[in-house]
PDB file of N, CA and C in Angstrom:
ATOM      1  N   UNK A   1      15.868  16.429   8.928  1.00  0.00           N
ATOM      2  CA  UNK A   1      17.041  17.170   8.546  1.00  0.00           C
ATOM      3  C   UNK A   1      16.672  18.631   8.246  1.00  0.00           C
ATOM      4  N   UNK A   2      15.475  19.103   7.538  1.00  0.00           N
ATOM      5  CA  UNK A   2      15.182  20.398   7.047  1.00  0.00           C
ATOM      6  C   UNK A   2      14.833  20.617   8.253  1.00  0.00           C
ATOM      7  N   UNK A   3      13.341  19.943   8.694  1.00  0.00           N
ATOM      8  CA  UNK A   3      12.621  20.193   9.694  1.00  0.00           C
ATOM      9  C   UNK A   3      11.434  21.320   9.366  1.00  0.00           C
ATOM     10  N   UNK A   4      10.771  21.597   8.343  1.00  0.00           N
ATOM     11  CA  UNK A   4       9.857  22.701   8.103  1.00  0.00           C
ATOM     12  C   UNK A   4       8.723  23.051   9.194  1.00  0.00           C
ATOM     13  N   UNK A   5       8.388  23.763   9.746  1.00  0.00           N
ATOM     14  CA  UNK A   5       7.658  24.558  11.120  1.00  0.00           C
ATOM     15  C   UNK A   5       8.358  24.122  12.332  1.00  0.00           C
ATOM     16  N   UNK A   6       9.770  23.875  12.149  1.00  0.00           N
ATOM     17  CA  UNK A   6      10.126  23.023  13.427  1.00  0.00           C
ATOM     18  C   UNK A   6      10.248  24.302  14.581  1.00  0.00           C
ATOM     19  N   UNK A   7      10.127  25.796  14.708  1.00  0.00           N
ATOM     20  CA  UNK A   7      10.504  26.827  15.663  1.00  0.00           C
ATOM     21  C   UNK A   7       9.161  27.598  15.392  1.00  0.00           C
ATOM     22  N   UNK A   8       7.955  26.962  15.104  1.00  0.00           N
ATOM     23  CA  UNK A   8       6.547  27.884  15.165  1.00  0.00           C
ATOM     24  C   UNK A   8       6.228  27.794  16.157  1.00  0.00           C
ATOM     25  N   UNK A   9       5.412  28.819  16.756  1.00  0.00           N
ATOM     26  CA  UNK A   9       4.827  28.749  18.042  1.00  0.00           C
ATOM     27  C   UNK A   9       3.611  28.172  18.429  1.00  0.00           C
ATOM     28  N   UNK A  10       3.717  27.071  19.454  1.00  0.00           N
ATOM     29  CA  UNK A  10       2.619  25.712  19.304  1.00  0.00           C
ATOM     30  C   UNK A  10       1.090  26.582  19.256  1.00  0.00           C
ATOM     31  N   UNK A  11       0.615  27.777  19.619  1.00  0.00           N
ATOM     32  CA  UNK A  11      -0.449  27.896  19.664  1.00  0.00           C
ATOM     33  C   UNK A  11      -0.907  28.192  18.038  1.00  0.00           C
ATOM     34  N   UNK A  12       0.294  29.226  17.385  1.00  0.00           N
ATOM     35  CA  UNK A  12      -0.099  28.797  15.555  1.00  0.00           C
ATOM     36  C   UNK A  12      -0.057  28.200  15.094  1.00  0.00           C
ATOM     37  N   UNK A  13       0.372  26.648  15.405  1.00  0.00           N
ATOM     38  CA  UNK A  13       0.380  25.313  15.173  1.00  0.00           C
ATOM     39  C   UNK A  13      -0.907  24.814  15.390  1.00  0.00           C
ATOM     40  N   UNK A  14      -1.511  25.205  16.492  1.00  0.00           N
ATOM     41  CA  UNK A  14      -2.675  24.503  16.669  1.00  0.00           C
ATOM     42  C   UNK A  14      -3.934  25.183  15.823  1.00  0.00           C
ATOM     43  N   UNK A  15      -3.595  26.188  15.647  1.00  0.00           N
ATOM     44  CA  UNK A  15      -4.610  27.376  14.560  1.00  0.00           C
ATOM     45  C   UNK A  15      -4.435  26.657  13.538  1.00  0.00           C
ATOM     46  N   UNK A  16      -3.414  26.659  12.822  1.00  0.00           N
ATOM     47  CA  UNK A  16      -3.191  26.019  11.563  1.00  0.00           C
ATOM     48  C   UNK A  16      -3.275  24.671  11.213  1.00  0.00           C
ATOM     49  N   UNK A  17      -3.408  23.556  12.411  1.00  0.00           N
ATOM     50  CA  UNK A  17      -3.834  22.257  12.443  1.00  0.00           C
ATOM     51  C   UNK A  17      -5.342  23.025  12.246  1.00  0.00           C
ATOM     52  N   UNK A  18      -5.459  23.383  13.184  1.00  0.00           N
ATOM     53  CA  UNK A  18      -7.792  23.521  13.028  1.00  0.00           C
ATOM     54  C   UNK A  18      -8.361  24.089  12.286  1.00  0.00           C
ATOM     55  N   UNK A  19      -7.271  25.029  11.213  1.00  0.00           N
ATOM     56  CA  UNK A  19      -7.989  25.602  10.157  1.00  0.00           C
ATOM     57  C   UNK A  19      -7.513  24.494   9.044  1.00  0.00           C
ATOM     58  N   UNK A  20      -6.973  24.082   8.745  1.00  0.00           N
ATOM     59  CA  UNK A  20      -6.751  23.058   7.456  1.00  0.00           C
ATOM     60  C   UNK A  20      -7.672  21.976   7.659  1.00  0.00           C
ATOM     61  N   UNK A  21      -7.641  21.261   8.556  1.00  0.00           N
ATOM     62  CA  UNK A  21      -9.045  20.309   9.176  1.00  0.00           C
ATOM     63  C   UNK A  21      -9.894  20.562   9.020  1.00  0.00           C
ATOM     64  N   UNK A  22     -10.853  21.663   8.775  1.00  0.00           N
ATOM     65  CA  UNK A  22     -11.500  21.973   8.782  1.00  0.00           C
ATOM     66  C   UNK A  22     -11.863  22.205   6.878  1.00  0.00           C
ATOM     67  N   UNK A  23     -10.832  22.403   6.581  1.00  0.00           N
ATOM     68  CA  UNK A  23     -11.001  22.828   5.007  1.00  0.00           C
ATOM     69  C   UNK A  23     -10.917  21.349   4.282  1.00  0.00           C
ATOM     70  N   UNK A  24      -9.558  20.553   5.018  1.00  0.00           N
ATOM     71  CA  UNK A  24      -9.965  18.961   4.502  1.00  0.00           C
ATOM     72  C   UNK A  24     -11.475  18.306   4.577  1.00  0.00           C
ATOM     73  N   UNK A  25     -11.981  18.675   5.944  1.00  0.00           N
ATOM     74  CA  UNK A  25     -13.357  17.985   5.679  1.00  0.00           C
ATOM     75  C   UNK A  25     -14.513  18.448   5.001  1.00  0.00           C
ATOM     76  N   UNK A  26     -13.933  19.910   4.598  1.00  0.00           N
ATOM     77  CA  UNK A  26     -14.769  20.607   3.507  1.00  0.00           C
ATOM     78  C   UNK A  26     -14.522  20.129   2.124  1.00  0.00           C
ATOM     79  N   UNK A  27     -13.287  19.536   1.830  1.00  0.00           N
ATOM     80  CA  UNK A  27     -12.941  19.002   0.201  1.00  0.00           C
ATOM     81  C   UNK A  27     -13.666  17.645   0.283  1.00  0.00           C
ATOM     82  N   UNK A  28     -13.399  16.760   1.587  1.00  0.00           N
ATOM     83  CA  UNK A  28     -14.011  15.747   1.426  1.00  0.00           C
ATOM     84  C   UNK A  28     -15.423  15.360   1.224  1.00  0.00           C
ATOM     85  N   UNK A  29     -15.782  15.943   1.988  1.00  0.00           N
ATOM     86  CA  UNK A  29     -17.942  16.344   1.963  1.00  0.00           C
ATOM     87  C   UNK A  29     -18.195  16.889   0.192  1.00  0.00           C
ATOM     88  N   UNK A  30     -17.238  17.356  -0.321  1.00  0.00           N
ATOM     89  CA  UNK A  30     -17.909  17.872  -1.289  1.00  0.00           C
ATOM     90  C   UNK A  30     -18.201  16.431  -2.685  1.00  0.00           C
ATOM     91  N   UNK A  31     -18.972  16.535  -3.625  1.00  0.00           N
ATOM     92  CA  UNK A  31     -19.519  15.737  -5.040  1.00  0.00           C
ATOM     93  C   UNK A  31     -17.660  15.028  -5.165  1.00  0.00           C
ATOM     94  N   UNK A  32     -18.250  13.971  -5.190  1.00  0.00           N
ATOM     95  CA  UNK A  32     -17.284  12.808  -5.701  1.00  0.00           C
ATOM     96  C   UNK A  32     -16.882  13.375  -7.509  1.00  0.00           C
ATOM     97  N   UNK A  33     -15.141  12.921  -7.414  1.00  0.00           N
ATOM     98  CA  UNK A  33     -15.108  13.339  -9.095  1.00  0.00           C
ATOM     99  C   UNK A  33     -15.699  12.902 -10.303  1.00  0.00           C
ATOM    100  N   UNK A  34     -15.844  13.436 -11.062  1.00  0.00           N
ATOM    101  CA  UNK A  34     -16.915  12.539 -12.556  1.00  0.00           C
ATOM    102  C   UNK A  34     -15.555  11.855 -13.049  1.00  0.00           C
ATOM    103  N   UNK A  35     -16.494  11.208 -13.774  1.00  0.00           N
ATOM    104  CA  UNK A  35     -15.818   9.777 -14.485  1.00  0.00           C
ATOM    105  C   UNK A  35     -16.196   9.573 -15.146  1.00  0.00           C
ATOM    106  N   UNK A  36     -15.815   8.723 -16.373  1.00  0.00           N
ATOM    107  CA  UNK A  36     -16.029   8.657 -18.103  1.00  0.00           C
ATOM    108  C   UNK A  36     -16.452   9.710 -18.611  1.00  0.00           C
ATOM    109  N   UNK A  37     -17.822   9.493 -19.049  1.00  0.00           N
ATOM    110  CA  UNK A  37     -18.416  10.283 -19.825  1.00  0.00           C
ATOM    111  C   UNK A  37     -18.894  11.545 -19.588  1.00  0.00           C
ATOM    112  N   UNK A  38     -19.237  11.280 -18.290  1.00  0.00           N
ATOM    113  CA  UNK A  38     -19.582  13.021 -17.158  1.00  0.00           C
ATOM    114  C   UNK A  38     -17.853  13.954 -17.101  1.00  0.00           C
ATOM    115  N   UNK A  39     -16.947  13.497 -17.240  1.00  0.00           N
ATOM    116  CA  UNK A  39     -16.002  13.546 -17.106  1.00  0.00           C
ATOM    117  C   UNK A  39     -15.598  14.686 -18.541  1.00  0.00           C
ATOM    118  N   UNK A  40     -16.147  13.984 -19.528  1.00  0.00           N
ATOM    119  CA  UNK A  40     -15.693  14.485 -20.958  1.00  0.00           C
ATOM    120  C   UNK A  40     -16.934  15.821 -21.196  1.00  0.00           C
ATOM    121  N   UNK A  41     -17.862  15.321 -20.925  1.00  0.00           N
ATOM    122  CA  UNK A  41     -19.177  16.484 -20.810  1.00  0.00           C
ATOM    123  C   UNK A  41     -19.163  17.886 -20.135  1.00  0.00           C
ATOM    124  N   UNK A  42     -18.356  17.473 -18.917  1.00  0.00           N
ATOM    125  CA  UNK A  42     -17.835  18.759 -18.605  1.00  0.00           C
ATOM    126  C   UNK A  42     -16.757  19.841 -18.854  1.00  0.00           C
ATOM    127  N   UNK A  43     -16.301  18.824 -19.763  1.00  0.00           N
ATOM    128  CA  UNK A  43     -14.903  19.701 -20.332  1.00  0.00           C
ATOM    129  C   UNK A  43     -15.553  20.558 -21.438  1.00  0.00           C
ATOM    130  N   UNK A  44     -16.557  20.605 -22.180  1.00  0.00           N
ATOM    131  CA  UNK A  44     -17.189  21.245 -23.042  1.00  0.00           C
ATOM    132  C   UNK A  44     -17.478  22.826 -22.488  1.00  0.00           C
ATOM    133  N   UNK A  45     -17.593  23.711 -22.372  1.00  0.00           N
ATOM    134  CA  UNK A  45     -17.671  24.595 -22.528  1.00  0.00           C
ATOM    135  C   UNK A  45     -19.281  25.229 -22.738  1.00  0.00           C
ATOM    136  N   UNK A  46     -20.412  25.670 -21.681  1.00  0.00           N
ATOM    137  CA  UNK A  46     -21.199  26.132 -22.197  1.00  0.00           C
ATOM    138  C   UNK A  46     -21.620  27.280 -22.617  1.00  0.00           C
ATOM    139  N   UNK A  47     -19.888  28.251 -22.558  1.00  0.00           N
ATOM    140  CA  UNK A  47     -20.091  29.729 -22.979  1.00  0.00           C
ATOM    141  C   UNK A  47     -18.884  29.531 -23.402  1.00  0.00           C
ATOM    142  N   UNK A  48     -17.709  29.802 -24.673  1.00  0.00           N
ATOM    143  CA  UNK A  48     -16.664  29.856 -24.158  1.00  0.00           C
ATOM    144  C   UNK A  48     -16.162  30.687 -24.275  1.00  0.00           C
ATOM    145  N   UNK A  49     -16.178  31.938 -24.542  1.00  0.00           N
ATOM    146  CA  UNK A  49     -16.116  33.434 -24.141  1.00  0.00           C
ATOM    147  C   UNK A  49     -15.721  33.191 -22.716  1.00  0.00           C
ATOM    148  N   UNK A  50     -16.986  32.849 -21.490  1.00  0.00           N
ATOM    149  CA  UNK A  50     -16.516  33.113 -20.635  1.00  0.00           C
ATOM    150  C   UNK A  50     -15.482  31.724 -19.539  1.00  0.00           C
ATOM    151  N   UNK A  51     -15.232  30.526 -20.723  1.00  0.00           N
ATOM    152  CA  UNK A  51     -14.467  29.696 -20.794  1.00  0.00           C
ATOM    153  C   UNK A  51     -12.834  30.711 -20.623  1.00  0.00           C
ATOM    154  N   UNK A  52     -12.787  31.090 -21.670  1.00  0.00           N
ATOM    155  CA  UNK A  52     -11.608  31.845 -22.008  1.00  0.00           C
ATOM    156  C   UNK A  52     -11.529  32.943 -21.026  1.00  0.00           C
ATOM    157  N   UNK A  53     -12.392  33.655 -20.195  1.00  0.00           N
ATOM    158  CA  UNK A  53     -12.519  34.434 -19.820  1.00  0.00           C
ATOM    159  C   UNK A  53     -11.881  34.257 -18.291  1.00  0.00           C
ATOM    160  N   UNK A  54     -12.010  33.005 -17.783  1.00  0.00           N
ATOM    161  CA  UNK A  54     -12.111  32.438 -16.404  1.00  0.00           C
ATOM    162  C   UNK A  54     -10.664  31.848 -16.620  1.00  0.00           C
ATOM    163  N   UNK A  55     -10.180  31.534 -17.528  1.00  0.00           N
ATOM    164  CA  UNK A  55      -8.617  31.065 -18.080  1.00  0.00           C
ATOM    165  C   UNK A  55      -8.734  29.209 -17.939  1.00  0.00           C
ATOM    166  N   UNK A  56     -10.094  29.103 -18.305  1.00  0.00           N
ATOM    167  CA  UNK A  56     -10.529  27.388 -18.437  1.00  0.00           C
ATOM    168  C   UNK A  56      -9.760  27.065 -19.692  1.00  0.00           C
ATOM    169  N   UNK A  57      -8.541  26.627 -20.088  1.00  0.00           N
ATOM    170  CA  UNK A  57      -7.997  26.657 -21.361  1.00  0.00           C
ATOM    171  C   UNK A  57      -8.390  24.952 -21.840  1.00  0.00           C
ATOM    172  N   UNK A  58      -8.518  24.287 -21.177  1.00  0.00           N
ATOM    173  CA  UNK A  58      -8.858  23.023 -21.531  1.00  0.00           C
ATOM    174  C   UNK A  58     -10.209  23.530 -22.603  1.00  0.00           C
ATOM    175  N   UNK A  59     -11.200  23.729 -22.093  1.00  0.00           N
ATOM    176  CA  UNK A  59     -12.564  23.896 -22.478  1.00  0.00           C
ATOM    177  C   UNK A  59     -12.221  24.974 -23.659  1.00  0.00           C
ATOM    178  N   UNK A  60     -11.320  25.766 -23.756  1.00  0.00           N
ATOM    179  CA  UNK A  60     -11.425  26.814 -24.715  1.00  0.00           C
ATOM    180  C   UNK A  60     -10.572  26.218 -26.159  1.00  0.00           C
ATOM    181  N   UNK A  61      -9.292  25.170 -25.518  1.00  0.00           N
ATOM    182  CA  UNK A  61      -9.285  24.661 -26.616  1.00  0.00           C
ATOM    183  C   UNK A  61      -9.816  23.126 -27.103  1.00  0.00           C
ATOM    184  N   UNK A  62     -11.140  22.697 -26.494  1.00  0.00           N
ATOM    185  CA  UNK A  62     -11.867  21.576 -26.763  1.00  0.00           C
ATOM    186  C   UNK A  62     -12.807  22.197 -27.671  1.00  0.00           C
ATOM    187  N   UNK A  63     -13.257  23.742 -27.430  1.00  0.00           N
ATOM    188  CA  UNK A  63     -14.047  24.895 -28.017  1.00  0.00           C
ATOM    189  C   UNK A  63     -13.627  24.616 -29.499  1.00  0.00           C
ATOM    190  N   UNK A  64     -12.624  25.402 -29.791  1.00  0.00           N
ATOM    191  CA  UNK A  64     -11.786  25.379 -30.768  1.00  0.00           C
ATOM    192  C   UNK A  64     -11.539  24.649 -31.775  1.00  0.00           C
ATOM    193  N   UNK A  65     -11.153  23.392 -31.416  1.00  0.00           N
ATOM    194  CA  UNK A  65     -11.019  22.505 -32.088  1.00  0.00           C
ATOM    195  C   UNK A  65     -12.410  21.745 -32.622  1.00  0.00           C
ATOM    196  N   UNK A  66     -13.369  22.096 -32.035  1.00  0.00           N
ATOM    197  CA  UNK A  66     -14.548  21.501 -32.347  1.00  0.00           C
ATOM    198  C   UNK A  66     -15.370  21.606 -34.010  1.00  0.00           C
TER     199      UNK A  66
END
C-alpha cells in the first residue's frame, strides 16, 4: 500500500542492496554480546569524565550512584 523505494532506480537499488550486505556481514563477524556478569562489568565506567564526555549516560549514572 505505501510501497517505500517502490520508483528508485534499480541500479541504486542494487548499490544499496551491496552496501548494506556488506555492513550486515560486518555486524555479524563482529564479538558476540556479553552476558551476565561481563555484561554488568562493562557498564562501569573506567574514566567517567570521559564516560560523560562520549554521552555514555548509563555508565555515568552507574558512576554516580556508586
Amino acid at each position: 500500500m505505501i510501497g517505500p523505494g517502490r520508483g528508485i532506480d534499480p541500479a541504486l537499488r542494487e548499490r544499496l542492496l551491496t552496501e548494506t550486505a556488506g555492513r550486515a556481514s560486518a555486524i555479524t563477524a563482529a564479538k558476540p554480546n556479553a552476558t551476565g556478569v561481563n555484561l554488568f562489568v562493562q557498564i562501569i565506567p573506567d574514566n567517567p569524565l570521559k564516560a560523560a564526555a562520549n554521552g555514555d549516560m548509563l555508565g555515568w549514572m552507574f558512576f554516580l550512584r556508586s
